[in-house]
Protein backbone atom coordinates (compact mmCIF):
# COMPACT_ATOMS: atom_id res chain seq x y z
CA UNK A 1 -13.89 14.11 25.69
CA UNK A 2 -10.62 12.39 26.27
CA UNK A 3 -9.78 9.31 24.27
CA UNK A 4 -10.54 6.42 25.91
CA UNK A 5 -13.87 7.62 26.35
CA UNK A 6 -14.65 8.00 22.12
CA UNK A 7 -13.65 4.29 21.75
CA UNK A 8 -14.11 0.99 22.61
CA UNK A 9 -11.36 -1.19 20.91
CA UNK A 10 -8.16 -0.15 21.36
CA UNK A 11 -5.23 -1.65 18.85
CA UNK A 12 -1.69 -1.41 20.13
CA UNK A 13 1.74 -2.24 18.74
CA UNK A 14 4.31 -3.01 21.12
CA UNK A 15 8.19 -2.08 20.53
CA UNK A 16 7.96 1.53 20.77
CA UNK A 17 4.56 1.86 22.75
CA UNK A 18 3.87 -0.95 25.17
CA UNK A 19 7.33 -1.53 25.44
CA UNK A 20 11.09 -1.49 24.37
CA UNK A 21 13.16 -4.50 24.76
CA UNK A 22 12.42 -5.84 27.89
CA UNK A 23 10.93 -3.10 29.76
CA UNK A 24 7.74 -1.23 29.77
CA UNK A 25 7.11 1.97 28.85
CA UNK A 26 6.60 4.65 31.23
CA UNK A 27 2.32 5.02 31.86
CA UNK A 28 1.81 1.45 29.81
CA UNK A 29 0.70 -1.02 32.39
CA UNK A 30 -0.95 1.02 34.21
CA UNK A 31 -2.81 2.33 30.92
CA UNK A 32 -3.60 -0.17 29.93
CA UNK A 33 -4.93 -1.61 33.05
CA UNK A 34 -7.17 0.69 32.83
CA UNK A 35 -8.51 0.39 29.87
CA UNK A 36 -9.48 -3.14 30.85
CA UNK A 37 -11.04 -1.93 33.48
CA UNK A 38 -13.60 0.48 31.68
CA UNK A 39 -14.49 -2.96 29.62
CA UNK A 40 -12.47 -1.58 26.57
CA UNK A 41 -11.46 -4.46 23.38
CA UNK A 42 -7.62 -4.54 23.14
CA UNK A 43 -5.28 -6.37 20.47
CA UNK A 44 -1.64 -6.09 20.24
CA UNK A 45 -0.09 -5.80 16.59
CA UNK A 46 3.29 -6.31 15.84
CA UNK A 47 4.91 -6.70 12.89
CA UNK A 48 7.65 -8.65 14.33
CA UNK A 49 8.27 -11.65 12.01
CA UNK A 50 10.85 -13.69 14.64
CA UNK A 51 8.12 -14.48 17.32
CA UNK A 52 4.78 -16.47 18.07
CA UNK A 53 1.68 -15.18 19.86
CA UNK A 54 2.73 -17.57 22.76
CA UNK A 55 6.02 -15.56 23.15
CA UNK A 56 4.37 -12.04 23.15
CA UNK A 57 2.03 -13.07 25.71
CA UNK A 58 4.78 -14.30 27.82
CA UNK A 59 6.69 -11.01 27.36
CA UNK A 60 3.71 -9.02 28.36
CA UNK A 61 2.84 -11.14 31.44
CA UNK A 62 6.18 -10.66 32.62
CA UNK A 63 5.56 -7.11 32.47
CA UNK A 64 2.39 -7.42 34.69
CA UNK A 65 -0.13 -6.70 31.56
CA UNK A 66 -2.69 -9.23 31.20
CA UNK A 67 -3.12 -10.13 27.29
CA UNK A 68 -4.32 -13.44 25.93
CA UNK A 69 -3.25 -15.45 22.41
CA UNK A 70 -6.45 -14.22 20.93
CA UNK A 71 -5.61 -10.72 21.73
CA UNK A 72 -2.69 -10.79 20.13
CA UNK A 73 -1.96 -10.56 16.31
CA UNK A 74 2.11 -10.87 15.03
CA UNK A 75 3.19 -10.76 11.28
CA UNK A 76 4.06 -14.20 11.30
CA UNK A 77 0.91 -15.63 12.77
CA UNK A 78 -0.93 -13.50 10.06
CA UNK A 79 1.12 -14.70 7.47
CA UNK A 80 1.02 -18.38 8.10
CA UNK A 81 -3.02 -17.97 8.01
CA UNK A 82 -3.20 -16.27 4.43
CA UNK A 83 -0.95 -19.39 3.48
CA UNK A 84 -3.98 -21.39 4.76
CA UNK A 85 -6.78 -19.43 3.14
CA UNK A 86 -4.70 -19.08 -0.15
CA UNK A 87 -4.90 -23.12 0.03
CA UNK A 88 -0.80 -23.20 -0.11
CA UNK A 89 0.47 -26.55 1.06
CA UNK A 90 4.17 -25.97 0.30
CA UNK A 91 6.09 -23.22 1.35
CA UNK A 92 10.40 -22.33 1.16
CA UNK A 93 10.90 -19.82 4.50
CA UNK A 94 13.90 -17.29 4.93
CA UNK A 95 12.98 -16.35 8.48
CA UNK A 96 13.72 -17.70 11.88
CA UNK A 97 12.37 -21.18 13.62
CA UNK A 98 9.91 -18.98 15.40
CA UNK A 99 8.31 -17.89 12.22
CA UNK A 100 8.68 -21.80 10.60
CA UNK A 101 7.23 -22.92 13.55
CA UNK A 102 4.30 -20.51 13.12
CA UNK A 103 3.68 -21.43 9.66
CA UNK A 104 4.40 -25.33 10.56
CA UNK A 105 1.31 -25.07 13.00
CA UNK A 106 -0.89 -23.88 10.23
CA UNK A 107 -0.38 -27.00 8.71
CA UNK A 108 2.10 -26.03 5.83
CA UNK A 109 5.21 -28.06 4.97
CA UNK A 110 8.53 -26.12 4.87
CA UNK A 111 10.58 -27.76 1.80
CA UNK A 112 12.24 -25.75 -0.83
CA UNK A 113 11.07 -28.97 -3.29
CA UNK A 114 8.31 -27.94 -4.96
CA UNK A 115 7.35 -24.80 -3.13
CA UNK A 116 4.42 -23.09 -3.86
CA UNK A 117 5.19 -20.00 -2.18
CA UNK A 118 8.21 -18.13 -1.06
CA UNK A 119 7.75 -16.25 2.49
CA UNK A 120 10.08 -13.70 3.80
CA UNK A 121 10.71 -12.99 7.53
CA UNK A 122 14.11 -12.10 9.24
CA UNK A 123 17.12 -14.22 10.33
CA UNK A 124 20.77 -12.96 10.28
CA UNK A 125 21.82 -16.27 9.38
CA UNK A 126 20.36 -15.92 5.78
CA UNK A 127 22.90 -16.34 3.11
CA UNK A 128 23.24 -15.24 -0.28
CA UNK A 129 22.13 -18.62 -1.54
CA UNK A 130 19.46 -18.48 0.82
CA UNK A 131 18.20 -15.47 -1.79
CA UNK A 132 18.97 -17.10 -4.99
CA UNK A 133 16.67 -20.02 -3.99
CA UNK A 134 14.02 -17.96 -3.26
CA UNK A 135 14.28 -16.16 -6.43
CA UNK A 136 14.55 -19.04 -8.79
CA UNK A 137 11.50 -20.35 -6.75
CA UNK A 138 9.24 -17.38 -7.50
CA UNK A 139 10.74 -16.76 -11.46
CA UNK A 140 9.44 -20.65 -11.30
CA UNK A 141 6.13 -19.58 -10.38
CA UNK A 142 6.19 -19.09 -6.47
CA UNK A 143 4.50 -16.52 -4.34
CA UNK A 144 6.23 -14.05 -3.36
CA UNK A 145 5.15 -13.13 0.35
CA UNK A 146 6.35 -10.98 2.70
CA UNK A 147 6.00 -10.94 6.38
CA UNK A 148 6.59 -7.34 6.43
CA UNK A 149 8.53 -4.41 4.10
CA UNK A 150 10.04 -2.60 7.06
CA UNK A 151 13.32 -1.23 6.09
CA UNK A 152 15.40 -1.59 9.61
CA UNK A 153 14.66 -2.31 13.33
CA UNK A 154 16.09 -0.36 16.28
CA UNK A 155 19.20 -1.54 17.59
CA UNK A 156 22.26 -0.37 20.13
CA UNK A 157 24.36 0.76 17.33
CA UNK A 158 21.96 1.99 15.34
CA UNK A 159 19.46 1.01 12.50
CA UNK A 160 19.68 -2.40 11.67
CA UNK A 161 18.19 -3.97 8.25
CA UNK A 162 14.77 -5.72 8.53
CA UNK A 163 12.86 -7.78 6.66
CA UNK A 164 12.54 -5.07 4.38
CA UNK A 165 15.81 -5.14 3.32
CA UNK A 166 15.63 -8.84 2.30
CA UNK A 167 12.46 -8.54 0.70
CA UNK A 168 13.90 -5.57 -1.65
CA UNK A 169 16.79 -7.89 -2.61
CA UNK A 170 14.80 -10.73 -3.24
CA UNK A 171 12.29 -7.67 -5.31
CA UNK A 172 15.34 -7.26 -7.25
CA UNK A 173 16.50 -10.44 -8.50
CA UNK A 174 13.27 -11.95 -8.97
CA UNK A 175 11.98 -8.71 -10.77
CA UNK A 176 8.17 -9.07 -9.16
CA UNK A 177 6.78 -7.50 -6.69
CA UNK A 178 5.73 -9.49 -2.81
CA UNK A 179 2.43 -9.62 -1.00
CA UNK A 180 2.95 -7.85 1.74
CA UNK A 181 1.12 -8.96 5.49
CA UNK A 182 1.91 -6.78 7.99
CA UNK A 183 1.30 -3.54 8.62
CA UNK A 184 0.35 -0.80 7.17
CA UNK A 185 -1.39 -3.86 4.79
CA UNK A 186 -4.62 -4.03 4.83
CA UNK A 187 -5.05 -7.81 5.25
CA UNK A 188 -3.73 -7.41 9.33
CA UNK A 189 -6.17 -4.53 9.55
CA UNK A 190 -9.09 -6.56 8.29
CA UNK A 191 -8.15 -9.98 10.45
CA UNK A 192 -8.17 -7.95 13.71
CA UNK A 193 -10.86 -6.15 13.47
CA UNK A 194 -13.71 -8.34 11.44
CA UNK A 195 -15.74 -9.17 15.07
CA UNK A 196 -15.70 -6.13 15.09
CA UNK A 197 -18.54 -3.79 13.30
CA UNK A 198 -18.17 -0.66 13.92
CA UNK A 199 -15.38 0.89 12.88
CA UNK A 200 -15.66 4.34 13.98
CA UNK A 201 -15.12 3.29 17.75
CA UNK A 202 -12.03 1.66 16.67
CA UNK A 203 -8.50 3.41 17.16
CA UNK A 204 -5.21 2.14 15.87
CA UNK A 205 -2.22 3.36 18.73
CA UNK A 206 1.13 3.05 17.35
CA UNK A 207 4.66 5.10 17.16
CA UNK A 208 5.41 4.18 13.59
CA UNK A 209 4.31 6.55 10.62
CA UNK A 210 4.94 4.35 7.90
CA UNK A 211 3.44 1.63 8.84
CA UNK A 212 0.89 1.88 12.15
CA UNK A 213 -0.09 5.35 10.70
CA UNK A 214 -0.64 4.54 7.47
CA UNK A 215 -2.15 1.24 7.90
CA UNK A 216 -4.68 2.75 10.12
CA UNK A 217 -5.64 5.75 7.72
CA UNK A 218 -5.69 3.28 5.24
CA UNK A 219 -8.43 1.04 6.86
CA UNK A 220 -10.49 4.12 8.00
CA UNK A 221 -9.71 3.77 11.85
CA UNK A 222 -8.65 6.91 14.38
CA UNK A 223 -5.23 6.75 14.10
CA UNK A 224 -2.55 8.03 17.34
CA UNK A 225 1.00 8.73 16.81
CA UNK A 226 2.97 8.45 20.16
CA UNK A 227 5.98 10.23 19.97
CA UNK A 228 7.44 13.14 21.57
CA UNK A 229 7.71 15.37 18.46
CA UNK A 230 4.64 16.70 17.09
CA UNK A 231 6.28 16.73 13.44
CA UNK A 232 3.94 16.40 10.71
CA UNK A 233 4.60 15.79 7.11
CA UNK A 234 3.72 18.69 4.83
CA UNK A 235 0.80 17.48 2.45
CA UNK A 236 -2.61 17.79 4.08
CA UNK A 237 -3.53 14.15 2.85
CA UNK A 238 -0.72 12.45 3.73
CA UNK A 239 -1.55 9.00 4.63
CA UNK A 240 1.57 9.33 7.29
CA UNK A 241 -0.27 12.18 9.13
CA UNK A 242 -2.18 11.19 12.36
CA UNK A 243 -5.16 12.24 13.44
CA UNK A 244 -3.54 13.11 16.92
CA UNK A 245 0.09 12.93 18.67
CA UNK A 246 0.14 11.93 22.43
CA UNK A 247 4.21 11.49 24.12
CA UNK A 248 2.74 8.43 26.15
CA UNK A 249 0.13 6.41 27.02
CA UNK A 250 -1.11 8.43 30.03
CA UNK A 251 -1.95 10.86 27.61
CA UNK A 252 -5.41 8.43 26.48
CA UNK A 253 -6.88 9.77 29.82
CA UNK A 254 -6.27 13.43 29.39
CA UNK A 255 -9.65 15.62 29.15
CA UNK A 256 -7.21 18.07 26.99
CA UNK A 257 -6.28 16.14 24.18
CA UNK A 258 -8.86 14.92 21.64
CA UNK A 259 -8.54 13.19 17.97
CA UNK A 260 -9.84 15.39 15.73
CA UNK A 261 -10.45 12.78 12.84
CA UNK A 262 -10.00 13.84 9.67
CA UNK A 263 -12.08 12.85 6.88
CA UNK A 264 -9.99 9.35 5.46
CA UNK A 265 -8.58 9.64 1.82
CA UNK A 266 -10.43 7.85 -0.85
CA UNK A 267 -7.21 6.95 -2.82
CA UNK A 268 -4.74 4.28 -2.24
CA UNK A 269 -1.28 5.25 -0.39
CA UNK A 270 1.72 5.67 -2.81
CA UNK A 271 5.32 6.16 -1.67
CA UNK A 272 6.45 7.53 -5.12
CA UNK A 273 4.99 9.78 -7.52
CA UNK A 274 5.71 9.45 -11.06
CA UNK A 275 5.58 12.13 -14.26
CA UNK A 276 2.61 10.56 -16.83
CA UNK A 277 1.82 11.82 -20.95
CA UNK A 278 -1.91 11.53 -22.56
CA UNK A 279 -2.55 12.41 -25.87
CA UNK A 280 -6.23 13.22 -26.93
CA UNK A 281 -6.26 12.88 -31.03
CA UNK A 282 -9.73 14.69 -32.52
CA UNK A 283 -10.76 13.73 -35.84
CA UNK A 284 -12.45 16.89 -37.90
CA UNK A 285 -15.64 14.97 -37.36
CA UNK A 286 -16.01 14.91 -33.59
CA UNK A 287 -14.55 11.78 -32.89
CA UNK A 288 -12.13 10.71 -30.37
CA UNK A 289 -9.60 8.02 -30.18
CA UNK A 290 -9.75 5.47 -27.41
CA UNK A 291 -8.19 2.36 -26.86
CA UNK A 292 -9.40 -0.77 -25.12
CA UNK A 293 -6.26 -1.06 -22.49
CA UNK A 294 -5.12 -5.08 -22.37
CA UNK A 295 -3.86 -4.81 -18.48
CA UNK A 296 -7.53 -3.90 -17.16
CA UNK A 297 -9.90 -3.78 -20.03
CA UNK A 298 -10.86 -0.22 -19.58
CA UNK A 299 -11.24 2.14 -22.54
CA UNK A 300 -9.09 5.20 -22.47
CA UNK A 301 -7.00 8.11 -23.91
CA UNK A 302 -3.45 6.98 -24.75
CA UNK A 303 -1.29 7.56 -22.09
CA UNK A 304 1.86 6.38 -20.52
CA UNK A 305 4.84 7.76 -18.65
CA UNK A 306 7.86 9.40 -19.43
CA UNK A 307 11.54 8.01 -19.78
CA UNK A 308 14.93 8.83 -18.23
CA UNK A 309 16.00 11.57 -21.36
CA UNK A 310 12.76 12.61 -22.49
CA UNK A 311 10.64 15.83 -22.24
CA UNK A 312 6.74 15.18 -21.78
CA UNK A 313 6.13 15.98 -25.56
CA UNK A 314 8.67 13.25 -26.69
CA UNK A 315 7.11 10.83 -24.68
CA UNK A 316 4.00 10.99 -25.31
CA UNK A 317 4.27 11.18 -29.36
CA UNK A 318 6.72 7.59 -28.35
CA UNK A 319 3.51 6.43 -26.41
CA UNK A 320 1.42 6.84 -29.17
CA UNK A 321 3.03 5.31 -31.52
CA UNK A 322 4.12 2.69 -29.76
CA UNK A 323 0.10 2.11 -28.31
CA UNK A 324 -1.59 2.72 -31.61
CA UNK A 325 0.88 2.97 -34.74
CA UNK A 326 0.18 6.68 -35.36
CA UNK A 327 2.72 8.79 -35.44
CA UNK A 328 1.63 12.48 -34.09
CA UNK A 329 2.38 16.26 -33.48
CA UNK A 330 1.72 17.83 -30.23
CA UNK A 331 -1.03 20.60 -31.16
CA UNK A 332 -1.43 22.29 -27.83
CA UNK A 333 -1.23 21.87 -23.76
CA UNK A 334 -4.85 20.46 -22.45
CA UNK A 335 -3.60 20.58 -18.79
CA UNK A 336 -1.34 18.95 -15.81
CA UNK A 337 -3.45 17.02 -13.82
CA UNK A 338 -2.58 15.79 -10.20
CA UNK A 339 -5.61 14.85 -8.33
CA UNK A 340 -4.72 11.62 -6.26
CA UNK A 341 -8.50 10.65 -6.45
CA UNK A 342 -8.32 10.00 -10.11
CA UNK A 343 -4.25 9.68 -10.71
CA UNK A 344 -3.79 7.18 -8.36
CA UNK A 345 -2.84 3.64 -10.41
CA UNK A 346 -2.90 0.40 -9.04
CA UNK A 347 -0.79 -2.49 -11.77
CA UNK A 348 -2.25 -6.04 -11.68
CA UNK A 349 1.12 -6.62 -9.00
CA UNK A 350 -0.32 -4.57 -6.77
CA UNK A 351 2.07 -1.45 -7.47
CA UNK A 352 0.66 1.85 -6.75
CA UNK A 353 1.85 5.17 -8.50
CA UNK A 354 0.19 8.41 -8.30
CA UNK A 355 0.93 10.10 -11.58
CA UNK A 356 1.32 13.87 -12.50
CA UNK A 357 -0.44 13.90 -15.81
CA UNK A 358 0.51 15.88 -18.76
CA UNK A 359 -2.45 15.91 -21.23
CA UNK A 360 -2.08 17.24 -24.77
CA UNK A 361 -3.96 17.23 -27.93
CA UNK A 362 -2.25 15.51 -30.74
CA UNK A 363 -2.50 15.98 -34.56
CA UNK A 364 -1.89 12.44 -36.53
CA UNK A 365 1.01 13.27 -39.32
CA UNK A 366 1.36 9.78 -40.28
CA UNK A 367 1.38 5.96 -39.73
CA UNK A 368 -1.55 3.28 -39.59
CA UNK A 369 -3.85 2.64 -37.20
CA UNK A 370 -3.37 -0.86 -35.59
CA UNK A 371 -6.77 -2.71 -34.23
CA UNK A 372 -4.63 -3.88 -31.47
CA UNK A 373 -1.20 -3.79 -29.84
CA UNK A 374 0.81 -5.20 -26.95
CA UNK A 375 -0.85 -2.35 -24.80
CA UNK A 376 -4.58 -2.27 -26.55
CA UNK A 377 -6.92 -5.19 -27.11
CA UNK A 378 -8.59 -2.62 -29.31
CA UNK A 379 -8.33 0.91 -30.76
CA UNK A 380 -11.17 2.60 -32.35
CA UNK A 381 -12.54 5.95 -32.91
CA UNK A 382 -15.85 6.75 -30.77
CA UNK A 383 -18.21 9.83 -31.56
CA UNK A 384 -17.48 12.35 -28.47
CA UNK A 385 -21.19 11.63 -27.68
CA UNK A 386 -21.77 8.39 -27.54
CA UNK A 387 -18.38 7.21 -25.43
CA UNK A 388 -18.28 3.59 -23.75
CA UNK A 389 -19.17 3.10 -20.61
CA UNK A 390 -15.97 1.28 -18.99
CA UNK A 391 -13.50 4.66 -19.01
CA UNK A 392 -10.28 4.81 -16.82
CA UNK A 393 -11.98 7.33 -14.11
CA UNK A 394 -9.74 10.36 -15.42
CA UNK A 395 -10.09 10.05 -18.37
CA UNK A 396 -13.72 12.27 -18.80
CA UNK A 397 -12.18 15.09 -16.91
CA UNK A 398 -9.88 15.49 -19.56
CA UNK A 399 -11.93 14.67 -22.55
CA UNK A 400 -14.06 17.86 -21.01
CA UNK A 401 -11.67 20.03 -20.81
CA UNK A 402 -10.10 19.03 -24.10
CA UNK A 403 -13.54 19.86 -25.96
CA UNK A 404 -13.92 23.13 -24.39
CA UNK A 405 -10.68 24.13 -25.54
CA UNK A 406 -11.64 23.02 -29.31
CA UNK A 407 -15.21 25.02 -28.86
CA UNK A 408 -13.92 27.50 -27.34
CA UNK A 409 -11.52 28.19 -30.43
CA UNK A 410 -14.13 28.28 -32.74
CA UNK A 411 -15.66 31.20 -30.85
CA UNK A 412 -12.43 32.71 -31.22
């Protein structure tokens, strides 16, 4: 059945699908006419920080597609109401007056006196001061909110920087990491579609991996790709991956091409992947040592990740002692572990690494246990039976396979 049919809300963003600059796409009016025709839901997304919902819906009626304020959700919009249900009053912008004037109607003052958040959009007029009162504002105790984190925007003579690009210098300086609203956040996601319940006759339409693609997959909609390449990127999970690629609009109608959805990840996205150490030290009398970690409160193995200069046995006998006070020998390989599922980490900031996991068993050869450290609110010993409840989720696996090993070498 062709795609229209298997839904019945439809969200679209614009530059790039609907339209580019100020002409429509070939197939999107009349698309999309249709669409309203069968009684279909439609909401335009954009993660365009520089214009109001008023603006877009001019655009689009000058195009000859009908579209209405509610219908239409922009970056700005979306991030002058988290302001509001965040209960900010006072906020420093570095975007342009379309974006103040977005957050202004929300109710927020603009002042850099006092502010209790820092938002970035886009405006080529920022400065360089412009930045360094943002930053001082958020080492202060600001916010740190982003409209967006796209890198660059089309333009004539090629990529241009985006918000993005402000956001990472701002990143920089102010060493924390921003909110993000738009897309592929989950926060736009959930604003569009909560009068909406069922979310399996939703379908996200855009021509952006990184950030339509993802944001869908993320959310567990049907996501569509329109571009003329079919390209795909290599790992089978790949939150970039759509569930089908159509070259235009038209292509909605066709009885030949179908989404074939695939089953949604159950880990969080991660651009990076980063090389991670655990050390599992076995006393002669079958216990284990855990510690009590102070930036969640879950129990666990010791663990960490490695330096610039360091092989994976260096770091984690560093980790160690640096988490406990023991200073160790690496005994023996327990296993590299990569499952996303259980090696995917999300910080109290909101960062999110997926970690390739070196696990070894460690022999203590000296130094004294600590009850607590920077890292640990609590270390103790547990009997390998009777383990607490509140475990880091991969932690188990590797306990398992850890004590296997050790009964396994008796047999031997």
């Amino acid at each position: 059945m062709m795609i229209s049919k298997n839904y019945d809300v439809f969200l679209f963003d614009l530059d790039g699908v609907i339209y580019i600059g100020d002409k429509a796409l070939p197939g999107a009016v009349a698309s999309l006419k249709r669409l309203r025709e069968e009684k279909k839901a439609i909401r335009f997304l954009t993660n365009d920080p520089c214009v109001t919902r008023e603006t877009i819906v001019k655009r689009l009626h000058k195009l000859g597609i009908s579209a209405s304020i509610d219908e239409v959700f922009t970056a700005g919009w979306a991030t002058a109401d988290y302001l509001v249900s965040e209960g900010i009053k006072k906020a420093y912008i570095l975007g342009n007056d379309q974006l103040k004037s977005e957050i202004q109607k929300a109710g927020i003052d603009l002042t850099e006196d006092q502010a209790e958040a820092v938002v970035i959009g886009w405006d080529q007029n920022i400065t360089f001061q412009d930045v360094h009162k943002a930053v001082n504002l958020i080492r202060c105790g600001a916010s740190f909110i982003a409209a967006n984190g796209d890198k660059t925007f089309p333009a004539a003579n090629g990529p241009a920087p985006a918000t993005g690009a402000i956001v990472a210098a701002v990143k920089t300086a102010a060493a924390k990491e921003p909110i993000i609203i738009g897309k592929p956040a989950s926060s736009i996601f959930e604003k569009v579609l909560e009068s909406f319940e069922d979310k399996e006759r939703c379908v996200m339409i855009g021509d952006t991996p990184e950030t339509d693609i993802v944001g869908a997959n993320q959310i567990g909609i049907t996501s569509v790709l329109v571009s003329e390449q079919n390209t795909l990127f290599p790992a089978k999970h790949d939150f970039r991956n759509p569930d089908v690629v159509i070259r235009d609009l038209k292509d909605l109608f066709d009885n030949e091409i179908k989404a074939e959805v695939r089953k949604k990840p159950d880990f969080q996205w991660t651009e990076q992947v980063k090389a991670g150490v655990a050390g599992i030290i076995i006393k002669e009398s079958s216990s284990v040592l855990l510690m009590k970690r102070a930036d969640n409160g879950l129990w666990g193995i010791p663990s960490g990740h490695v330096e610039p200069g360091e092989t994976v046995e260096q770091a984690i006998i560093r980790e160690i002692e640096e988490e406990t006070g023991l200073v160790v020998k690496v005994s023996k390989m327990i296993g590299v572990y990569s499952d996303p599922s259980s090696q995917t980490f999300i910080y109290p900031d909101g960062r999110v690494s997926h970690f390739i996991t070196n696990c070894f068993q460690c022999d203590v050869i000296g130094g004294t246990l600590k009850k607590s450290t920077e890292e640990a609110m609590e270390i103790r010993y547990f009997d390998i039976h009777e383990l607490p409840e509140h475990l880091l989720p991969m932690h188990p696996r590797w306990l398992d396979d850890a004590l296997e090993m050790k009964e396994n070498a008796f047999i031997r």
